[in-house]
C-alpha atoms as a PDB file:
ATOM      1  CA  UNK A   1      16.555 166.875-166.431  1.00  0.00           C
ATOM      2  CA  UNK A   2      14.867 164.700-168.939  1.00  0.00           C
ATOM      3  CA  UNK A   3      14.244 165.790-172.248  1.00  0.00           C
ATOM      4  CA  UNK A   4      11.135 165.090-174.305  1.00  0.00           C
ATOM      5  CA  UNK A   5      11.411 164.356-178.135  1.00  0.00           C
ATOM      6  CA  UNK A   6       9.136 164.351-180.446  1.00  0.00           C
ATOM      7  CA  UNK A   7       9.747 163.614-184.274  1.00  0.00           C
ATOM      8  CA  UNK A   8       8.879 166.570-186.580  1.00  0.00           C
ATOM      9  CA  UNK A   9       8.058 165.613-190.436  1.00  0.00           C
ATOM     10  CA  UNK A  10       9.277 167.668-193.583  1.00  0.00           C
ATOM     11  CA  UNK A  11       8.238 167.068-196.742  1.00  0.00           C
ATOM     12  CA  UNK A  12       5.609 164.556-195.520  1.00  0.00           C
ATOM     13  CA  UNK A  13       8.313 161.624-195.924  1.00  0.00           C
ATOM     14  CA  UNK A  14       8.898 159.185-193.659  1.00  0.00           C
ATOM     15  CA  UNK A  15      12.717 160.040-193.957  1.00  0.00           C
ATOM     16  CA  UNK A  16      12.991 163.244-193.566  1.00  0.00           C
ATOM     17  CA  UNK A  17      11.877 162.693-189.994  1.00  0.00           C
ATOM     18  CA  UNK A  18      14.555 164.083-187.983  1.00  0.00           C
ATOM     19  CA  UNK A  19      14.273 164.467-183.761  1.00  0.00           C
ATOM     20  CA  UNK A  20      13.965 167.711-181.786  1.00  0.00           C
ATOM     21  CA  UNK A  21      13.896 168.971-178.333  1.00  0.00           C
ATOM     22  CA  UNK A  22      10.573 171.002-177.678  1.00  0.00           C
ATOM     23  CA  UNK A  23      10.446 170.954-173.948  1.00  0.00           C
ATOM     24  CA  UNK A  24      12.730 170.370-170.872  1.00  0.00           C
ATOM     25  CA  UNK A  25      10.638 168.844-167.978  1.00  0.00           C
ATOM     26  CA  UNK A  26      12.264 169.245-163.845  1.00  0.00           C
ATOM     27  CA  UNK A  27      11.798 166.015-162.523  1.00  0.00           C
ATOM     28  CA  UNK A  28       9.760 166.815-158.859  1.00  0.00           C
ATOM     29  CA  UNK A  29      12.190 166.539-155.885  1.00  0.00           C
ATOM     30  CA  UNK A  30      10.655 164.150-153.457  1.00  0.00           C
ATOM     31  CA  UNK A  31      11.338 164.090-149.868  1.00  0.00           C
ATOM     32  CA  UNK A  32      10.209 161.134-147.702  1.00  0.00           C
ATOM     33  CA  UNK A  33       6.741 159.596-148.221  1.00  0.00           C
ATOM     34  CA  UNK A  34       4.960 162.930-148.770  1.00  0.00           C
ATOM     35  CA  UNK A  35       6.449 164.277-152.374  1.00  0.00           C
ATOM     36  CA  UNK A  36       6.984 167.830-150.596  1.00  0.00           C
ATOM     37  CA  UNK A  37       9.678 170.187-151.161  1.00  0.00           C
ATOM     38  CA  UNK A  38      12.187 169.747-147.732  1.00  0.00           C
ATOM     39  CA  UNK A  39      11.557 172.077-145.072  1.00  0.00           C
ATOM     40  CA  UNK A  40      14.660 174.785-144.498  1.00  0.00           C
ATOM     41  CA  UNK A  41      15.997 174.600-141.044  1.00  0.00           C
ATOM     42  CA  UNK A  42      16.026 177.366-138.573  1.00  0.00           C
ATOM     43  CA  UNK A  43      19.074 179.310-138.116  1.00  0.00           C
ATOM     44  CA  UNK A  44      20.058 177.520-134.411  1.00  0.00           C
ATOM     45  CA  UNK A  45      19.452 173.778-135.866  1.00  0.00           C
ATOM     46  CA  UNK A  46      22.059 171.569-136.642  1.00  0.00           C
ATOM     47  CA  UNK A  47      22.361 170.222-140.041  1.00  0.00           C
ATOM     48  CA  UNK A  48      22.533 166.433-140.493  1.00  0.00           C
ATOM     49  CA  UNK A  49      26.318 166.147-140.761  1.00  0.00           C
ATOM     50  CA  UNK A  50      26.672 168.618-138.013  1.00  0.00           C
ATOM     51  CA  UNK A  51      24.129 166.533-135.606  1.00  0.00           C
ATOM     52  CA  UNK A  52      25.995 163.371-136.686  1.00  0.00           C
ATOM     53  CA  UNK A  53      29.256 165.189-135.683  1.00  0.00           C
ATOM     54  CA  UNK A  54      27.756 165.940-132.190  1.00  0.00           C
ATOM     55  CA  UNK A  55      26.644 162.020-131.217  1.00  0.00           C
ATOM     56  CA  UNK A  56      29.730 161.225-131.666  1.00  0.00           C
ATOM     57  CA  UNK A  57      31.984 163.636-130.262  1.00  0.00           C
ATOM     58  CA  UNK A  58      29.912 165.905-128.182  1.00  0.00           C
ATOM     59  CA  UNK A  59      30.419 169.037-130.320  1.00  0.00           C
ATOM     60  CA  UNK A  60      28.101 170.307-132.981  1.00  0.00           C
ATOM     61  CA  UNK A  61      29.621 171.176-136.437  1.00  0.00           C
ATOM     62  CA  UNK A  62      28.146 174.168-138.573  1.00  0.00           C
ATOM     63  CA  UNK A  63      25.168 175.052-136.976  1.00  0.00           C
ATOM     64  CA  UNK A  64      26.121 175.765-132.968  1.00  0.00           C
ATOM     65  CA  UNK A  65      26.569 178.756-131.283  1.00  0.00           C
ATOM     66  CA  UNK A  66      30.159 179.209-130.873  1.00  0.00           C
ATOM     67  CA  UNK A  67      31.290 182.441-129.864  1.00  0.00           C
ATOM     68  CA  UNK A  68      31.145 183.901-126.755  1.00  0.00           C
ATOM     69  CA  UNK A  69      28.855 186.480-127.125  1.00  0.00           C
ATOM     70  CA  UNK A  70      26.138 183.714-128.620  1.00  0.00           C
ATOM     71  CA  UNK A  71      26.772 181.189-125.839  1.00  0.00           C
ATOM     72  CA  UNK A  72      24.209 180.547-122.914  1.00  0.00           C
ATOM     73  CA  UNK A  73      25.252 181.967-119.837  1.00  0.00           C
ATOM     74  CA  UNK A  74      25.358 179.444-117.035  1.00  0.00           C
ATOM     75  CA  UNK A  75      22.845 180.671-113.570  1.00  0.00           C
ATOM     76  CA  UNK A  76      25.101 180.556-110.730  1.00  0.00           C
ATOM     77  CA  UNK A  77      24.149 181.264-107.083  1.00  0.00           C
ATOM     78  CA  UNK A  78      22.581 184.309-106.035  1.00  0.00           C
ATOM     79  CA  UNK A  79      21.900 185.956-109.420  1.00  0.00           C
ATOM     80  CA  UNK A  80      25.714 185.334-110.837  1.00  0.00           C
ATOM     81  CA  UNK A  81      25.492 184.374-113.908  1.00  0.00           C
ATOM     82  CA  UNK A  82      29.000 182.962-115.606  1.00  0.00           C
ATOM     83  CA  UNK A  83      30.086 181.492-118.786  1.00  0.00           C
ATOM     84  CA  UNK A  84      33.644 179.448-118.827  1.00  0.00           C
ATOM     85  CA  UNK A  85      35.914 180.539-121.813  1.00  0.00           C
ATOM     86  CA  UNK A  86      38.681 178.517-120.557  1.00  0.00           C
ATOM     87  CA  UNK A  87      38.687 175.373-119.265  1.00  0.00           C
ATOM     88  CA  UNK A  88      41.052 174.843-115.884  1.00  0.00           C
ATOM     89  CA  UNK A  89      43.143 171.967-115.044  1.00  0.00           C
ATOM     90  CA  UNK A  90      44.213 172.918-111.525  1.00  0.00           C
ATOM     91  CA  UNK A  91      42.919 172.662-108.044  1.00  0.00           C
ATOM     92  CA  UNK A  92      39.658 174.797-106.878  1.00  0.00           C
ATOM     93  CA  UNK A  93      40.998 176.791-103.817  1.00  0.00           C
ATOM     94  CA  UNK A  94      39.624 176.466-100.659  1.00  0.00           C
ATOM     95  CA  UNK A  95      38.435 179.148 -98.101  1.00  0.00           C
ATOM     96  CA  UNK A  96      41.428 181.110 -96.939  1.00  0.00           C
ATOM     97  CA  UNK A  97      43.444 180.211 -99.437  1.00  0.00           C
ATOM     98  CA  UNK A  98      45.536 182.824-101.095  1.00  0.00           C
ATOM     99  CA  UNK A  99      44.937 183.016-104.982  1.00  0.00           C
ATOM    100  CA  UNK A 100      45.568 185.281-108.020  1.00  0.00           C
ATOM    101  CA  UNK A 101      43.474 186.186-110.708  1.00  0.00           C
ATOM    102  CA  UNK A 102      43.979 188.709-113.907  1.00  0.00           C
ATOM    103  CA  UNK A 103      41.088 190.134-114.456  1.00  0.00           C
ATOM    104  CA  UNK A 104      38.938 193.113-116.543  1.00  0.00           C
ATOM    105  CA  UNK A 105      36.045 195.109-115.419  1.00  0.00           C
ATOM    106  CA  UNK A 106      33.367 197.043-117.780  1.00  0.00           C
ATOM    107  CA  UNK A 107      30.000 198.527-117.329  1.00  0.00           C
ATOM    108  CA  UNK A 108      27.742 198.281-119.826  1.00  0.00           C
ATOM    109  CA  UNK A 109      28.731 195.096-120.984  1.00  0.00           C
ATOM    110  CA  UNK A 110      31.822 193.060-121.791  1.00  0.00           C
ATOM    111  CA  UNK A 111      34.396 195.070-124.182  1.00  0.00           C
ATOM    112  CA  UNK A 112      33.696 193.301-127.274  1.00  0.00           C
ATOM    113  CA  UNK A 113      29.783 194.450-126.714  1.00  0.00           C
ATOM    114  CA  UNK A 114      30.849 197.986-126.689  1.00  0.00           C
ATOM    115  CA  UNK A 115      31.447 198.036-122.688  1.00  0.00           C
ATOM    116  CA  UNK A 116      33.604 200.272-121.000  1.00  0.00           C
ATOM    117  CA  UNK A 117      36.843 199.264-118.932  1.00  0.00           C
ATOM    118  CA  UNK A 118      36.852 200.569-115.541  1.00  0.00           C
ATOM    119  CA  UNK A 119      39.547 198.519-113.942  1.00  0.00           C
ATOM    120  CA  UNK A 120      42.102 195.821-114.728  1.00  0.00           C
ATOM    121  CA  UNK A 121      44.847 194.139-113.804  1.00  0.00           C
ATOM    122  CA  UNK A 122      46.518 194.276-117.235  1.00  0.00           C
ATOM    123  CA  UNK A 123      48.937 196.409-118.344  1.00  0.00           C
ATOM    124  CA  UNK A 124      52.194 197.973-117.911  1.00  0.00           C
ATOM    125  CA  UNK A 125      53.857 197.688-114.151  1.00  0.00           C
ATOM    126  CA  UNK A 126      50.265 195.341-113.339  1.00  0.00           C
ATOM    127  CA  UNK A 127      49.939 192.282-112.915  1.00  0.00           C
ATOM    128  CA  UNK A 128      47.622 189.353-111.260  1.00  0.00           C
ATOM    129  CA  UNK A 129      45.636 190.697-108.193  1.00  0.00           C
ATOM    130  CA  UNK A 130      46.346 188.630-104.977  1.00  0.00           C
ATOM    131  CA  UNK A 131      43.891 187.756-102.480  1.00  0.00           C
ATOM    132  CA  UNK A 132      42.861 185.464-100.207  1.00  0.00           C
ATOM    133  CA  UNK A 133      39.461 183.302-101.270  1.00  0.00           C
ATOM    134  CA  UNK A 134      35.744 183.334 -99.825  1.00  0.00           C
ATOM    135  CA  UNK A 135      36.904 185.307 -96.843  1.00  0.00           C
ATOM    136  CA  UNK A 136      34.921 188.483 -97.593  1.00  0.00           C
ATOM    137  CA  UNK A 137      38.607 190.232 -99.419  1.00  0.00           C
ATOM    138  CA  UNK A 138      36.772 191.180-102.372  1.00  0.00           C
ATOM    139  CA  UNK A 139      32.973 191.415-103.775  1.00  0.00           C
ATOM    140  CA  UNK A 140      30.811 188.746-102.775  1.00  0.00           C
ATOM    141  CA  UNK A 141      30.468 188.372-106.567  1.00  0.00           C
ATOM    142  CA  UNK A 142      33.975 186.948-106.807  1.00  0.00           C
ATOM    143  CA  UNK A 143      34.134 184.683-103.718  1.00  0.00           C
ATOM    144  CA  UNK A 144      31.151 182.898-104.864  1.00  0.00           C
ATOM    145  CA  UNK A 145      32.665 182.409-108.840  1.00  0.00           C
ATOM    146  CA  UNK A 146      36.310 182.330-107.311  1.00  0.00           C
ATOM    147  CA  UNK A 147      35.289 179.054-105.016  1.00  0.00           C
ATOM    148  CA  UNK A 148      34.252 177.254-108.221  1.00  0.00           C
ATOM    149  CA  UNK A 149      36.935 177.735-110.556  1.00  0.00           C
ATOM    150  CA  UNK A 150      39.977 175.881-111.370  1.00  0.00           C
ATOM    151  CA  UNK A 151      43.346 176.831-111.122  1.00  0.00           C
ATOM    152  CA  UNK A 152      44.052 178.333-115.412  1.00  0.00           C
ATOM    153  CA  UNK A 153      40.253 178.303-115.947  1.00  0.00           C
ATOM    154  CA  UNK A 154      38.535 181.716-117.121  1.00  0.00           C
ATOM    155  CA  UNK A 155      35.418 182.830-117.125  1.00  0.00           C
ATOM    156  CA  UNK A 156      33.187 186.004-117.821  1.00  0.00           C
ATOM    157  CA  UNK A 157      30.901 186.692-114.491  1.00  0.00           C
ATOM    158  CA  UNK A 158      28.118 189.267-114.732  1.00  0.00           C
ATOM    159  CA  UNK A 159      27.561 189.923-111.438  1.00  0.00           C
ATOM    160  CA  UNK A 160      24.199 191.964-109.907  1.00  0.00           C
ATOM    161  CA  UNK A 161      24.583 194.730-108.193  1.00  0.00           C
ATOM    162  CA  UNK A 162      23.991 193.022-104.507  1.00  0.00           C
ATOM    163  CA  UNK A 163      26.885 190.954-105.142  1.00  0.00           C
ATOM    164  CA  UNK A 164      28.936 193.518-105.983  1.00  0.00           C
ATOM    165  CA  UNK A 165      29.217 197.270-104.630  1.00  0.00           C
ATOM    166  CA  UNK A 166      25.487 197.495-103.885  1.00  0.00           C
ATOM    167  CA  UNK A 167      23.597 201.254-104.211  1.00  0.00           C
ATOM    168  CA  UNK A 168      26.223 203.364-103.160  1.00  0.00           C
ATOM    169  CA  UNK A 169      28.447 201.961-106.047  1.00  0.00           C
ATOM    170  CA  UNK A 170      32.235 202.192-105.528  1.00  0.00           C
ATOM    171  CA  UNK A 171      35.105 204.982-106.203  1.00  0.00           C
ATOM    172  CA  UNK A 172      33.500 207.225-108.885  1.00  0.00           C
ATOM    173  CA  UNK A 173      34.038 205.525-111.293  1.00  0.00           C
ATOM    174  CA  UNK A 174      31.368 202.724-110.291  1.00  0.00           C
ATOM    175  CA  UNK A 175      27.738 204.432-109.680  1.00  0.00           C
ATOM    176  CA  UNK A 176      24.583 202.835-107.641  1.00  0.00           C
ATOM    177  CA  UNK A 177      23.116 199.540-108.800  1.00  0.00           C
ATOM    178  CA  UNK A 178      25.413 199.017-111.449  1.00  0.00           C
ATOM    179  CA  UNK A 179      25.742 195.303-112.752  1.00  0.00           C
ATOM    180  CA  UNK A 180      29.520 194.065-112.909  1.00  0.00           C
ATOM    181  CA  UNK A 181      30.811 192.468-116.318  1.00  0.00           C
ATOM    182  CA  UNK A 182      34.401 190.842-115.440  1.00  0.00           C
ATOM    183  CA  UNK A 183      36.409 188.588-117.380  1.00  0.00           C
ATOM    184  CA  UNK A 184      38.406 186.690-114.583  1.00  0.00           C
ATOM    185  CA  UNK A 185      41.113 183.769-114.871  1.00  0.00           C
ATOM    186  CA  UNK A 186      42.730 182.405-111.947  1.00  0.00           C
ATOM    187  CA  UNK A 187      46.324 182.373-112.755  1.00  0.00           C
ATOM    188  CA  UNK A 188      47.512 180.656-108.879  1.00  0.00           C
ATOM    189  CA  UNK A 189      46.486 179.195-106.034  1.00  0.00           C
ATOM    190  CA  UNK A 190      48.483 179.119-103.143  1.00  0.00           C
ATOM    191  CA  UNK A 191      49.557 176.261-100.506  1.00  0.00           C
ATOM    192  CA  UNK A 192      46.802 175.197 -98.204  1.00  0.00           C
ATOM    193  CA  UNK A 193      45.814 177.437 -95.257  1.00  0.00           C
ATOM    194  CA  UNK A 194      47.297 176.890 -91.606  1.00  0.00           C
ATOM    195  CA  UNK A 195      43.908 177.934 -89.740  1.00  0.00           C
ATOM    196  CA  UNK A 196      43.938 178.209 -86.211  1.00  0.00           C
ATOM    197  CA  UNK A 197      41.140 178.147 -84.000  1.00  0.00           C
ATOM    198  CA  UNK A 198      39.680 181.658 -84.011  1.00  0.00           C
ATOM    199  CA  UNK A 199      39.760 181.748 -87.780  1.00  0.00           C
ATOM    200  CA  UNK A 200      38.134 178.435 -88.341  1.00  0.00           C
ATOM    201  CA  UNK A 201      35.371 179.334 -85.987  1.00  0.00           C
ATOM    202  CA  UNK A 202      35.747 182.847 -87.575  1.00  0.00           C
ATOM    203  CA  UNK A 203      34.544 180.800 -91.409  1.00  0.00           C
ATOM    204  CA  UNK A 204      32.140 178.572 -89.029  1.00  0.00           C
ATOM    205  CA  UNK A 205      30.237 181.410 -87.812  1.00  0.00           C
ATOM    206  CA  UNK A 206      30.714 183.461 -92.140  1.00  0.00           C
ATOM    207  CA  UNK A 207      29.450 181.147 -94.270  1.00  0.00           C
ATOM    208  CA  UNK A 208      29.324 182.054 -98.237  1.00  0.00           C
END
């Protein structure tokens, strides 16, 4: 702020001239070449710090979309669509292989979105559902996500009806058409698979 004086006489004598303040002038806030005000960035754009932050180690600062619910959902095959919450440090298993995964199940969207629970392995006397992978033992849904993770990863599938129980829906509790929300981590995967003949033609002739 600069402040503009001006001398004021009393008396009409030179000294009796004493300063004052009659005005306050804002000094214009220049931005690049163009003397305009700075433009405000948009809510999903990264400040400069933050953008700074994220050419050198990958990750945005204030500014990205962190939580789950704001992420972008990776396309998988077939319609799944899947979003990895956990990152895995184990094997992927391999057809036939036997597996476990905890898992949750809601309609109408994930829980935290107000979805209802419908199923899960959680809770008192549960515990990880076993099963053996991309061998047509659960939804198709699954085997496809199932074949891609790693052993400890997680991930939240939402999986279309066709890849899961279809029109006719499943037990009641599951009606026609209805699209899947599951969070899923694969807790184990078992040894290798001893496949004999018939059930390696068996996978030959059942692709995923």
């Amino acid at each position: 702020v600069r402040a503009v004086v001006c001398s004021a006489r009393r008396g009409g004598g030179v000294a009796a001239t004493c300063p004052r303040i009659v005005r306050l002038v804002w000094p214009r806030r220049r931005h690049g070449l163009s003397g305009s005000w700075p433009r405000r960035r948009r809510k999903d754009e990264l400040s400069p710090r933050g953008a700074e932050r994220k050419s050198r180690t990958g990750r945005a600062g204030a500014g990205e979309f962190e939580g789950p619910r704001r992420r972008r959902y990776v396309d998988g095959p077939r319609g799944l669509k899947y979003l990895v919450t956990e990152e895995g440090t184990g094997s992927k298993p391999q057809r036939g292989q036997s597996v476990q995964a905890d898992y949750t199940l809601t309609l109408g969207g994930f829980q935290d979105e107000g979805g209802r629970v419908v199923d899960s392995s959680k809770g008192f006397l549960k515990g990880p559902f076993a099963f053996y992978a991309g061998v047509g033992a659960v939804i198709k849904g699954w085997d496809l996500a199932i074949m891609e993770m790693k052993e400890g990863e997680a991930r939240r599938l939402v999986v279309p009806s066709d890849l899961g129980y279809g029109a006719k829906g499943a037990g009641g509790k599951i009606p026609g058409g209805a699209t899947l929300y599951f969070e899923v981590k694969l807790t184990g995967v078992g040894d290798m698979p001893d496949l004999n003949e018939k059930q390696q033609l068996w996978l030959d002739e059942h692709p995923l």
